[in-house]
C-alpha atoms as a PDB file:
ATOM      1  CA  UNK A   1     -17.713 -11.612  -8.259  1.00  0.00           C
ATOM      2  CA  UNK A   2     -17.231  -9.620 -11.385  1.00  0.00           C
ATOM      3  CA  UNK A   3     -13.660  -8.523 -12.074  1.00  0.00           C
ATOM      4  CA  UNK A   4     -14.330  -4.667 -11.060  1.00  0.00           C
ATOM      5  CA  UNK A   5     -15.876  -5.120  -8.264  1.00  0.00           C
ATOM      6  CA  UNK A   6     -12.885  -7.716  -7.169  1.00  0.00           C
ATOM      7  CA  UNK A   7     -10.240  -4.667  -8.487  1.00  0.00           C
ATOM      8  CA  UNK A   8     -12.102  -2.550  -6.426  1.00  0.00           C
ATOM      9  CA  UNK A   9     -11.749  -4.522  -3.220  1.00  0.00           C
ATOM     10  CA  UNK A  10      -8.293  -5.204  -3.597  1.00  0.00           C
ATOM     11  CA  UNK A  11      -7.499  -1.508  -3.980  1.00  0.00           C
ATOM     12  CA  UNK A  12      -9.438  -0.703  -0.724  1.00  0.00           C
ATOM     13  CA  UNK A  13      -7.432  -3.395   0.735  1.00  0.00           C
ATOM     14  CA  UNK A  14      -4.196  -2.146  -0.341  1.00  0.00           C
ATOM     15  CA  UNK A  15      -5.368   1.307   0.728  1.00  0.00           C
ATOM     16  CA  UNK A  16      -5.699   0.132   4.168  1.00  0.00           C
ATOM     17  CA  UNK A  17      -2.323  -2.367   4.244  1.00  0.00           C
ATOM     18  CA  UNK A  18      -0.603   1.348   3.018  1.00  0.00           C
ATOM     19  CA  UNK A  19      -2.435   3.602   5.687  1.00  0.00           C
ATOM     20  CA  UNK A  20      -1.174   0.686   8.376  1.00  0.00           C
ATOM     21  CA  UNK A  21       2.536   0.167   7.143  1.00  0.00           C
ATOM     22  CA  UNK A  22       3.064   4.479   7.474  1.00  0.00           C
ATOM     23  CA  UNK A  23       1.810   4.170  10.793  1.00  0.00           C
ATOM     24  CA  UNK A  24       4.082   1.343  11.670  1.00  0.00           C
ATOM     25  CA  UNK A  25       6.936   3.383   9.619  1.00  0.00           C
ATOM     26  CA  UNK A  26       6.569   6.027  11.537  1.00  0.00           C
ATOM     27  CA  UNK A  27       6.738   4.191  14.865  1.00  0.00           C
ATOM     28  CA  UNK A  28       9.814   2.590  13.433  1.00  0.00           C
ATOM     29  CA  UNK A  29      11.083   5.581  12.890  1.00  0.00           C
ATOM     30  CA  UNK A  30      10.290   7.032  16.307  1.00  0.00           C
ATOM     31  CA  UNK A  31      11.847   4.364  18.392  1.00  0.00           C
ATOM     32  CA  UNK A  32      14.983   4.332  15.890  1.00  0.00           C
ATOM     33  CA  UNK A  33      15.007   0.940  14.501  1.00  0.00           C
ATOM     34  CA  UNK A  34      16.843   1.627  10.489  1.00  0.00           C
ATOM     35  CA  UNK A  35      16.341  -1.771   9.525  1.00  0.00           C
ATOM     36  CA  UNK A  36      12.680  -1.703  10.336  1.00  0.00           C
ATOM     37  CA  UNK A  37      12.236   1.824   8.830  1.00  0.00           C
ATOM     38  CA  UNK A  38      14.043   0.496   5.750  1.00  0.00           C
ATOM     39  CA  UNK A  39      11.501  -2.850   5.536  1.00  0.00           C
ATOM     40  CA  UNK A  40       8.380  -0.848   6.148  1.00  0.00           C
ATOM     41  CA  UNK A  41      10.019   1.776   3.373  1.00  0.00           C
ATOM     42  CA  UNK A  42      10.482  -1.147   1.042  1.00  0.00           C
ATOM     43  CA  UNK A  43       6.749  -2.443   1.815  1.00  0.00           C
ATOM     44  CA  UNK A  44       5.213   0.760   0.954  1.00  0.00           C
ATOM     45  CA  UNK A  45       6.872   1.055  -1.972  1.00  0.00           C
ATOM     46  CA  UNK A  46       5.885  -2.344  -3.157  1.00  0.00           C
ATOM     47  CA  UNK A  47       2.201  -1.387  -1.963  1.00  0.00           C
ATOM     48  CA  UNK A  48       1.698   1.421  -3.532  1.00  0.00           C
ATOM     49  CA  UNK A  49       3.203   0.087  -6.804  1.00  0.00           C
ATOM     50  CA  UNK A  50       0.568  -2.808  -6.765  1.00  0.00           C
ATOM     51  CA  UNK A  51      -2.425  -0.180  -6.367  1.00  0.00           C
ATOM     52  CA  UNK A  52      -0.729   1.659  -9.165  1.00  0.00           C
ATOM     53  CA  UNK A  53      -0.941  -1.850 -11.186  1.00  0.00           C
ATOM     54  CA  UNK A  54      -4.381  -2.446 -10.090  1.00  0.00           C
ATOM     55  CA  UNK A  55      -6.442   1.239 -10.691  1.00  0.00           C
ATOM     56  CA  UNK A  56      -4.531   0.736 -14.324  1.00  0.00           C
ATOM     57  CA  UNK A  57      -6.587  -2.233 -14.943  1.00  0.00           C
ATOM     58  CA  UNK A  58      -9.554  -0.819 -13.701  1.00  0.00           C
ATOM     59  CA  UNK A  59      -9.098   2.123 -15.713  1.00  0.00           C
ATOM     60  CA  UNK A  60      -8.823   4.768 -12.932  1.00  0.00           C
ATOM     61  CA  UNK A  61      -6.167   7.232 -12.072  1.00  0.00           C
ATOM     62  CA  UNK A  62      -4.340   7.027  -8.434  1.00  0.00           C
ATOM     63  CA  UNK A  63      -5.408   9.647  -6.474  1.00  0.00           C
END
């Protein structure tokens, strides 16, 4: 698999794991569990900073 393809893939895939973890966030945040608001907060952040790292080496903005 060439490499932009296989960048592509894995930002779909991180796209997804991002749309999934705000769901769960905000179910989290619904039934009023803090420390799982806070984990899911911490996962997104680390999600969205490795789609960040990955449209950079494909050359694309975030959208």
């Amino acid at each position: 698999m060439k490499r932009k393809k296989r960048l592509k893939k894995g930002i779909e895939s991180l796209e997804r794991q991002i749309k999934i973890h705000e769901e769960k966030l905000k179910e989290a945040a619904d039934y009023g569990d803090d420390e799982l608001v806070h984990y899911y907060e911490r996962e997104l952040k680390s999600l969205e900073s490795e789609e960040i790292k990955k449209r950079k080496q494909l050359g694309g903005k975030k959208k």
